[in-house]
PDB file of N, CA and C in Angstrom:
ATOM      1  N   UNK A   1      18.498 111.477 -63.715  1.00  0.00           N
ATOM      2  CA  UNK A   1      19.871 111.025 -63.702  1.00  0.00           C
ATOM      3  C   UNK A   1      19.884 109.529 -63.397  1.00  0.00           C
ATOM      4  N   UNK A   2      20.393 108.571 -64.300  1.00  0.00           N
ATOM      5  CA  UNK A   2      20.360 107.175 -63.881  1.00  0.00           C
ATOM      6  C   UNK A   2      21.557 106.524 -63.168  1.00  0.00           C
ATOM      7  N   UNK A   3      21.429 105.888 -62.008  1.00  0.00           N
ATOM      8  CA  UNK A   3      22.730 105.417 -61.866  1.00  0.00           C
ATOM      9  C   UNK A   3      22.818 104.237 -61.850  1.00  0.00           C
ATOM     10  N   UNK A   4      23.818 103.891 -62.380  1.00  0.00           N
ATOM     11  CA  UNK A   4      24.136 102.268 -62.706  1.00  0.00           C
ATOM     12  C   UNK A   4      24.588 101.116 -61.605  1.00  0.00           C
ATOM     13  N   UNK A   5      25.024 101.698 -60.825  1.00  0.00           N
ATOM     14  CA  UNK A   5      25.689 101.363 -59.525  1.00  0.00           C
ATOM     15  C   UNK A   5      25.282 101.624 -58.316  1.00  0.00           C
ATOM     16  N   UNK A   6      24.736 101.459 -57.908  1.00  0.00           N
ATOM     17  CA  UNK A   6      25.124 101.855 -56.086  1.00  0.00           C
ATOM     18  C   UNK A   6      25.484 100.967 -55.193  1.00  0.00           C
ATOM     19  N   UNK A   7      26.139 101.349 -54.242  1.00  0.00           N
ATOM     20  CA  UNK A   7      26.007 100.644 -52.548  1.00  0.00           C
ATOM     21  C   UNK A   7      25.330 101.683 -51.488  1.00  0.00           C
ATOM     22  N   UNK A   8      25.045 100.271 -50.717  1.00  0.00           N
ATOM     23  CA  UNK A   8      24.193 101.440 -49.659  1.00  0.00           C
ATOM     24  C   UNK A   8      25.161 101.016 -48.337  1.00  0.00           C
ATOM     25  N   UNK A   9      24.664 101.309 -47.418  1.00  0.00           N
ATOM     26  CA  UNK A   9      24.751 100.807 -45.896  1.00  0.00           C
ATOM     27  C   UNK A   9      23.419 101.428 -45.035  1.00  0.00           C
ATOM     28  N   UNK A  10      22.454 100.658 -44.796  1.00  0.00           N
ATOM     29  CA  UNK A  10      21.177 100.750 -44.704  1.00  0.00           C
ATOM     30  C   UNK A  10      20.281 101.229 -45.730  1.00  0.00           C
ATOM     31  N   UNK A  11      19.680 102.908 -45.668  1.00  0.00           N
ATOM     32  CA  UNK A  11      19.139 103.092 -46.660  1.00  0.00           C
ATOM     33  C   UNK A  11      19.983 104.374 -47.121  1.00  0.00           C
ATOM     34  N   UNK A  12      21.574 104.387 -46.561  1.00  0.00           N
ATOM     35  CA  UNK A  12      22.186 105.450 -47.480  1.00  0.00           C
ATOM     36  C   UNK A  12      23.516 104.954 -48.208  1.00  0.00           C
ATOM     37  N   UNK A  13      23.073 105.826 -49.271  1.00  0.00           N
ATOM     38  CA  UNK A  13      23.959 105.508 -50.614  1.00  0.00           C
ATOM     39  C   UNK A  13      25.561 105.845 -50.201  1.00  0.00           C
ATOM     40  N   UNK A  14      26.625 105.018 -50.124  1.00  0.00           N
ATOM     41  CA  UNK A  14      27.943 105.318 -49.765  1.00  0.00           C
ATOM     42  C   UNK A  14      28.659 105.245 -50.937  1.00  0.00           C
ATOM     43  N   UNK A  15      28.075 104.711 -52.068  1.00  0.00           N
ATOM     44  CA  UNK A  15      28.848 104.982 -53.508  1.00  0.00           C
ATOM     45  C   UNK A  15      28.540 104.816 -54.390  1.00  0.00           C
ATOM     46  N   UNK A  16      28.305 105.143 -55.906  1.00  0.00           N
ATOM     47  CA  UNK A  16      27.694 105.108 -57.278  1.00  0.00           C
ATOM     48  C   UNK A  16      28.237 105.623 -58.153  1.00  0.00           C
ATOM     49  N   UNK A  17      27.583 105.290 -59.278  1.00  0.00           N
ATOM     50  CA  UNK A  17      28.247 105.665 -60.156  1.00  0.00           C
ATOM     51  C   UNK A  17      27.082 106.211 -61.132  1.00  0.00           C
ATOM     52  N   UNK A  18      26.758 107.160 -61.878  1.00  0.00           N
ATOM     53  CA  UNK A  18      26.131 108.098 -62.185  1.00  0.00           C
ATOM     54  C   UNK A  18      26.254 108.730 -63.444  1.00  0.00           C
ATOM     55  N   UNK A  19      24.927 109.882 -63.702  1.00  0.00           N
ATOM     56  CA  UNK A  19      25.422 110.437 -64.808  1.00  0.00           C
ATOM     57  C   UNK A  19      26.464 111.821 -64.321  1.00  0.00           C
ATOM     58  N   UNK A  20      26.875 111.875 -63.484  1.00  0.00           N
ATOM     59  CA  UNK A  20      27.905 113.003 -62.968  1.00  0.00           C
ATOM     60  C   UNK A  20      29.219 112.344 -63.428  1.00  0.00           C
ATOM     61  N   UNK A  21      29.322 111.122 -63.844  1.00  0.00           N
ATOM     62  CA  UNK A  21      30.521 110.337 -63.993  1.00  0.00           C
ATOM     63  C   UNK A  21      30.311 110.067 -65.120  1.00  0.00           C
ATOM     64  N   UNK A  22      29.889 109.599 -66.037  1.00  0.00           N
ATOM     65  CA  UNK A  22      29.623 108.943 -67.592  1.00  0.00           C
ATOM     66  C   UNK A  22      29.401 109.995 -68.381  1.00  0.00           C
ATOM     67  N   UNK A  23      28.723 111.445 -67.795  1.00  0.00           N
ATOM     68  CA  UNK A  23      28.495 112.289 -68.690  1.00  0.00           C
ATOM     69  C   UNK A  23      29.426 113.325 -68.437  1.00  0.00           C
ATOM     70  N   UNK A  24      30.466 113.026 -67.074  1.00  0.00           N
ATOM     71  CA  UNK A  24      31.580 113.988 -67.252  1.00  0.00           C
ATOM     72  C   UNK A  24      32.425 114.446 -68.133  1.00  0.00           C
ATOM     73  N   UNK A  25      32.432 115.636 -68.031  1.00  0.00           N
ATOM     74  CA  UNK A  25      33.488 116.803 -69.008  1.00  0.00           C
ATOM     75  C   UNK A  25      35.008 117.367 -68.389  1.00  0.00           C
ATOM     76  N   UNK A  26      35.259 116.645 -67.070  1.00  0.00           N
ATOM     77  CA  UNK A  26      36.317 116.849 -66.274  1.00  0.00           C
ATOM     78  C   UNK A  26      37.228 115.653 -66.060  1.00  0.00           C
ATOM     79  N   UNK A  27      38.372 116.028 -65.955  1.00  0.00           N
ATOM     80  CA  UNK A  27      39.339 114.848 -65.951  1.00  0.00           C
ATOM     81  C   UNK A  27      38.821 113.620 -65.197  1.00  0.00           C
ATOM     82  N   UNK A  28      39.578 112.940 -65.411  1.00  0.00           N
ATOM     83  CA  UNK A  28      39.350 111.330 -64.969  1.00  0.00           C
ATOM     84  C   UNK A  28      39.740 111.498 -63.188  1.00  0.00           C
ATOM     85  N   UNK A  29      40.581 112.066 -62.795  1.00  0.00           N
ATOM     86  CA  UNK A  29      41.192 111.834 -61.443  1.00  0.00           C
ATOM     87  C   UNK A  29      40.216 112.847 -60.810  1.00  0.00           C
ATOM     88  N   UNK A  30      39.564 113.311 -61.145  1.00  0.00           N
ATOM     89  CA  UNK A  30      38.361 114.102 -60.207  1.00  0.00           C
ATOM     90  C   UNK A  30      37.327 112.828 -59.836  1.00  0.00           C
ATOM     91  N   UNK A  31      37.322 111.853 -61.128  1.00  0.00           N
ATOM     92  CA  UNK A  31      36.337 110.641 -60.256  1.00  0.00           C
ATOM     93  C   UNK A  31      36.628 110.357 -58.809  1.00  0.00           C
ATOM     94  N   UNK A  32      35.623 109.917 -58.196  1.00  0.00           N
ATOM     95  CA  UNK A  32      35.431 109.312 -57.274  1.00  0.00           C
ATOM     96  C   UNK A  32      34.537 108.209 -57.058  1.00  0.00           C
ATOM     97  N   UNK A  33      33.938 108.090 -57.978  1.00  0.00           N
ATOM     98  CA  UNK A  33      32.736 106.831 -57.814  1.00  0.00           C
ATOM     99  C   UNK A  33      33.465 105.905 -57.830  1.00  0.00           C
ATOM    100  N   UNK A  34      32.677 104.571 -57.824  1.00  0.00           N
ATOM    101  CA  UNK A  34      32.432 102.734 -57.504  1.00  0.00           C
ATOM    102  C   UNK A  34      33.312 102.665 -58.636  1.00  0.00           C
ATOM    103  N   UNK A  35      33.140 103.047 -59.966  1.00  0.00           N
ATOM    104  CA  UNK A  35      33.866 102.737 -61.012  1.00  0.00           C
ATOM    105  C   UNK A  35      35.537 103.149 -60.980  1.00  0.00           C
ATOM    106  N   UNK A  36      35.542 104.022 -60.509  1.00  0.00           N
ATOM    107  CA  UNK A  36      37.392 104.255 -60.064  1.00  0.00           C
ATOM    108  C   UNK A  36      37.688 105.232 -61.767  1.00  0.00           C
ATOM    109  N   UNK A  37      36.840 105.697 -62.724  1.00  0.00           N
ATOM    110  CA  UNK A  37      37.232 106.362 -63.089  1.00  0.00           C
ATOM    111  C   UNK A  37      36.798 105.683 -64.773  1.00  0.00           C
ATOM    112  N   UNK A  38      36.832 104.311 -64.501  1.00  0.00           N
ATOM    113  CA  UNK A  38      36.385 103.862 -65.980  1.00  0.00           C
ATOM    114  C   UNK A  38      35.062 104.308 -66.756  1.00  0.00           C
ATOM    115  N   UNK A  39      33.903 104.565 -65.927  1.00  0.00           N
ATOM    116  CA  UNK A  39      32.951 105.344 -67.105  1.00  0.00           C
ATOM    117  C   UNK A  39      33.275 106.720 -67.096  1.00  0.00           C
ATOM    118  N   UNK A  40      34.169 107.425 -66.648  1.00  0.00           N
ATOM    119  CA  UNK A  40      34.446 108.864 -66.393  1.00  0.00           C
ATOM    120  C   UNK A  40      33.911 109.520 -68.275  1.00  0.00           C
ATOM    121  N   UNK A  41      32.844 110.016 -68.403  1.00  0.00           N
ATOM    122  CA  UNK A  41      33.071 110.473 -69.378  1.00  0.00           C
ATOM    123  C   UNK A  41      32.754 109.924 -70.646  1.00  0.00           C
ATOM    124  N   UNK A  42      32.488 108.959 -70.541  1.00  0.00           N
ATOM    125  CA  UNK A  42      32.379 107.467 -71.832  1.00  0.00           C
ATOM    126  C   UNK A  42      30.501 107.750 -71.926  1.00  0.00           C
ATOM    127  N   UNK A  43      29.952 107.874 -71.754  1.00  0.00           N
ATOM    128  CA  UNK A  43      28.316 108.510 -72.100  1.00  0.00           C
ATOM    129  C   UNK A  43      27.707 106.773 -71.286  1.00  0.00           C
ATOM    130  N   UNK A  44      26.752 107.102 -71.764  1.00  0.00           N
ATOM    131  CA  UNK A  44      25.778 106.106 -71.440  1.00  0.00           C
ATOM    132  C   UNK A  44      25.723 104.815 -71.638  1.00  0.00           C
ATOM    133  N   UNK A  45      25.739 104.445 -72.869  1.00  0.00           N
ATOM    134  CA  UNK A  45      25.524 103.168 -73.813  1.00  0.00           C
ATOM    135  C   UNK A  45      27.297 102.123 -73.511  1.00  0.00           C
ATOM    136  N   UNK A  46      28.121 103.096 -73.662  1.00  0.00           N
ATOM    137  CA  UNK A  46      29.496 102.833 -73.213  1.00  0.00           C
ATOM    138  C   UNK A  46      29.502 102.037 -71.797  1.00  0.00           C
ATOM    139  N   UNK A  47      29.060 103.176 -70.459  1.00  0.00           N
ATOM    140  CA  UNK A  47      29.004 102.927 -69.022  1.00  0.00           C
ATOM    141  C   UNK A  47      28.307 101.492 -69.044  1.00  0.00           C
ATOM    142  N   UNK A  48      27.225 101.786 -69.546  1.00  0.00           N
ATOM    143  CA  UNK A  48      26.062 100.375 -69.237  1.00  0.00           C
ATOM    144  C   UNK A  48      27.327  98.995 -69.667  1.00  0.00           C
ATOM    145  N   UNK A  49      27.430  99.036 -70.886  1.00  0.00           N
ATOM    146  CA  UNK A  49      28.562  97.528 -70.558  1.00  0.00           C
ATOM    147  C   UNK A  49      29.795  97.696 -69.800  1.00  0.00           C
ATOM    148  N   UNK A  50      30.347  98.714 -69.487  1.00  0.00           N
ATOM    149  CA  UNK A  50      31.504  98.529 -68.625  1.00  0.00           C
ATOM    150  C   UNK A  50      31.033  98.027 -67.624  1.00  0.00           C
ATOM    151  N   UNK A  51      29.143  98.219 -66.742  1.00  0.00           N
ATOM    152  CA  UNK A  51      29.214  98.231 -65.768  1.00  0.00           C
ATOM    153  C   UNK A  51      28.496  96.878 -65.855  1.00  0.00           C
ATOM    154  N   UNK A  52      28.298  96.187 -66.975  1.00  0.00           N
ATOM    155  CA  UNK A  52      28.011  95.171 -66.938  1.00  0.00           C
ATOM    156  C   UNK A  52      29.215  93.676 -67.075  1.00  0.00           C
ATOM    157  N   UNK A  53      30.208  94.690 -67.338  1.00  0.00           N
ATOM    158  CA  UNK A  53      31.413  93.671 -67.435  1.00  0.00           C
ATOM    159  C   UNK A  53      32.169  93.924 -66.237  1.00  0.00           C
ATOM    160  N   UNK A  54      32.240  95.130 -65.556  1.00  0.00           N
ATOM    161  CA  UNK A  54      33.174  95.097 -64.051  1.00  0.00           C
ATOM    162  C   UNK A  54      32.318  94.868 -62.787  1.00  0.00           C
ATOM    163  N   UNK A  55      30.868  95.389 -63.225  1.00  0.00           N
ATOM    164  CA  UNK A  55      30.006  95.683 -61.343  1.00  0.00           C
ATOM    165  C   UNK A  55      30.649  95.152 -60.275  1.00  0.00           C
ATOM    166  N   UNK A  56      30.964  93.748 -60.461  1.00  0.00           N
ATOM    167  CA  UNK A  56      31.609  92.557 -59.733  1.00  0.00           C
ATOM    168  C   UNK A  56      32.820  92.479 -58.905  1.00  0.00           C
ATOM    169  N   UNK A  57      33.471  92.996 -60.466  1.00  0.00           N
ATOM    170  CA  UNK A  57      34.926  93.292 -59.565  1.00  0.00           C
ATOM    171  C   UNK A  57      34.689  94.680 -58.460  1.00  0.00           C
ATOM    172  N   UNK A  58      34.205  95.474 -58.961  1.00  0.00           N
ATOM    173  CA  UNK A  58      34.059  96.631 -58.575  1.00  0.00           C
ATOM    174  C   UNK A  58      33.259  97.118 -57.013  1.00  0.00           C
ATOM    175  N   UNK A  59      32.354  95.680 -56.817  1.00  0.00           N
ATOM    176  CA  UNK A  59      31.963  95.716 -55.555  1.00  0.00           C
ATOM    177  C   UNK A  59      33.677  94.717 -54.835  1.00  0.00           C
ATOM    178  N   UNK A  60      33.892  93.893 -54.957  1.00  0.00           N
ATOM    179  CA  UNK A  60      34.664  93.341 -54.643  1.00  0.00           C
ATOM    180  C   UNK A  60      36.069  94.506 -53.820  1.00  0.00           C
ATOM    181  N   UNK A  61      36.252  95.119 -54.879  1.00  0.00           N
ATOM    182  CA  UNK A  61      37.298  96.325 -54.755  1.00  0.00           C
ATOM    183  C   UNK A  61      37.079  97.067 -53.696  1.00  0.00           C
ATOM    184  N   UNK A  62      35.648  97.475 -53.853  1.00  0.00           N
ATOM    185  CA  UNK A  62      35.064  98.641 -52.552  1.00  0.00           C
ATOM    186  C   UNK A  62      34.873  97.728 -51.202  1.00  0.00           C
ATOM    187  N   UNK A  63      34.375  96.231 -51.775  1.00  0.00           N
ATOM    188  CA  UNK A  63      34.678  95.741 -50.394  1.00  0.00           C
ATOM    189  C   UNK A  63      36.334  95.518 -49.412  1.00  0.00           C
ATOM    190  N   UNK A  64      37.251  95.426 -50.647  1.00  0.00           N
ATOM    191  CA  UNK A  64      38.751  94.803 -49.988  1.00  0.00           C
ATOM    192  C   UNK A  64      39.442  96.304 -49.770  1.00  0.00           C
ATOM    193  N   UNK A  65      38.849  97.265 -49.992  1.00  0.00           N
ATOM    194  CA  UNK A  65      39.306  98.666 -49.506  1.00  0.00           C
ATOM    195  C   UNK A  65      38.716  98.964 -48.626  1.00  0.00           C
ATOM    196  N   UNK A  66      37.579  97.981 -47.499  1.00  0.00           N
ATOM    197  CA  UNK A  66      37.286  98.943 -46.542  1.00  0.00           C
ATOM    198  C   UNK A  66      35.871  99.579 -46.279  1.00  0.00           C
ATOM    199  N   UNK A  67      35.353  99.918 -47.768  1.00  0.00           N
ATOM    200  CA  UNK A  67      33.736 100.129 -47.638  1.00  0.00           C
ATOM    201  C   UNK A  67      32.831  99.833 -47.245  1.00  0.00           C
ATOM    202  N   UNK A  68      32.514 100.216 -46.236  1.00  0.00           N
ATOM    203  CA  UNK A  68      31.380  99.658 -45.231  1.00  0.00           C
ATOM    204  C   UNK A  68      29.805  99.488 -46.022  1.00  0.00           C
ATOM    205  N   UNK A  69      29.428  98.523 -46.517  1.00  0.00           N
ATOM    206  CA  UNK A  69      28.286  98.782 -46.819  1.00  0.00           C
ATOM    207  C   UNK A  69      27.484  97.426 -47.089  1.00  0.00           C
ATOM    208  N   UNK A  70      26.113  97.258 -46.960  1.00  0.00           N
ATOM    209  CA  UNK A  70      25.116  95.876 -46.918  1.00  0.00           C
ATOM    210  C   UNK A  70      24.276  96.014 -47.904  1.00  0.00           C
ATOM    211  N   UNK A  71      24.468  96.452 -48.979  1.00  0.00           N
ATOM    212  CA  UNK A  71      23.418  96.355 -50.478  1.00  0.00           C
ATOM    213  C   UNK A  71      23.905  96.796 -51.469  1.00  0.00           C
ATOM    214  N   UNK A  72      23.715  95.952 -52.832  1.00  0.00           N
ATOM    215  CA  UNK A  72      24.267  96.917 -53.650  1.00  0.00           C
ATOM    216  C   UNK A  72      22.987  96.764 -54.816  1.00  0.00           C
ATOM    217  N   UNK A  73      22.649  97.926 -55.612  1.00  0.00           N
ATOM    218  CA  UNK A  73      21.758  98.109 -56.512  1.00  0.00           C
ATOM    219  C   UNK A  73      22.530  98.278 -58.050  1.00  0.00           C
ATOM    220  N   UNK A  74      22.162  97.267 -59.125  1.00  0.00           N
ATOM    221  CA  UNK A  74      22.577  98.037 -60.184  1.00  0.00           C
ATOM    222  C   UNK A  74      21.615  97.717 -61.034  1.00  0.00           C
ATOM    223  N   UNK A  75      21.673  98.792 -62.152  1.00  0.00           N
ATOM    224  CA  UNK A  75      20.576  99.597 -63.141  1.00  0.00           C
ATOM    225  C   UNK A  75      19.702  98.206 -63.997  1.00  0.00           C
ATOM    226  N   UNK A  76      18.793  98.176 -64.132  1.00  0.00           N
ATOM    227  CA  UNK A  76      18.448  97.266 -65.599  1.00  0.00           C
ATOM    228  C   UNK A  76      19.208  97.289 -66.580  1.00  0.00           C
ATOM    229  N   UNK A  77      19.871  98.024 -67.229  1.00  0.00           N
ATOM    230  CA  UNK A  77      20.006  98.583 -68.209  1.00  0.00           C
ATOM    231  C   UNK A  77      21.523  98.066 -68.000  1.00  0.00           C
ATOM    232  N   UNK A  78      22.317  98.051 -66.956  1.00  0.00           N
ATOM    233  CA  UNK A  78      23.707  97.126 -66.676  1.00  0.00           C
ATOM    234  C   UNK A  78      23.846  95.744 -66.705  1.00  0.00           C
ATOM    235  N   UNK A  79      22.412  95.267 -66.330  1.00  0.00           N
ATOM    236  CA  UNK A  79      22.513  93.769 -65.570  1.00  0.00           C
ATOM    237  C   UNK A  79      22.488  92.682 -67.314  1.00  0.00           C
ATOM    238  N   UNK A  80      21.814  93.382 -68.359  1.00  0.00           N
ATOM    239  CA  UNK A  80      22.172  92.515 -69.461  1.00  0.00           C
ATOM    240  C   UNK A  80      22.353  93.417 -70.786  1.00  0.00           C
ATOM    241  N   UNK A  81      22.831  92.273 -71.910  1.00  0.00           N
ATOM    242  CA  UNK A  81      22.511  93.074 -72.906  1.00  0.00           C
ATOM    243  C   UNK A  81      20.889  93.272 -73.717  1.00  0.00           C
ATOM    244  N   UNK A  82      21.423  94.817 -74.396  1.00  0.00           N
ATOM    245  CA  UNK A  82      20.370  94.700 -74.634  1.00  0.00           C
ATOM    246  C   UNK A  82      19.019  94.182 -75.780  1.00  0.00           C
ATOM    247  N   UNK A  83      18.195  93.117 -75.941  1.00  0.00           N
ATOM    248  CA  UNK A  83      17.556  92.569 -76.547  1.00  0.00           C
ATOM    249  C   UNK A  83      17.434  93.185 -78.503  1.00  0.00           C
ATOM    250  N   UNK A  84      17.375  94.446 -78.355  1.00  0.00           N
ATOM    251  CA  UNK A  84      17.302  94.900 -79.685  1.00  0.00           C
ATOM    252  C   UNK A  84      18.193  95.831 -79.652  1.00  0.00           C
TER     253      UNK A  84
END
């Protein structure tokens, strides 16, 4: 399962975003991940540029809501496009 996103607060994960979210088959408002609902469902190839066009805001968000956390990890596969 790859996830595109995370935050931690030490060495535990307090939020991500996943294939439980990009490869979801359930409504959008069951999300709960970092993404707030935008890869809900959108597959893989989709997620990777959303999460390469929001990550930013998206830590930003989890930070001005409160989310306690000191790292954030995101995927290779988010951080650019891809070469071929």
């Amino acid at each position: 399962m790859a996830t595109l996103i995370a935050v931690y607060l030490g060495r535990t994960t307090v939020n991500r975003c996943d294939l439980k979210c990009y490869g979801a088959r359930t409504e959008v408002a069951e999300c709960e991940c970092i993404c707030d609902g935008m890869n809900h469902g959108v597959g893989l190839a989709r997620a990777e540029a959303n999460t390469r066009a929001s990550s930013q805001d998206w830590i930003a968000a989890s930070r001005a809501s409160g989310l306690e956390f000191d790292g954030v990890e995101v995927c290779v596969g988010a951080q650019a496009e891809p070469l071929f």
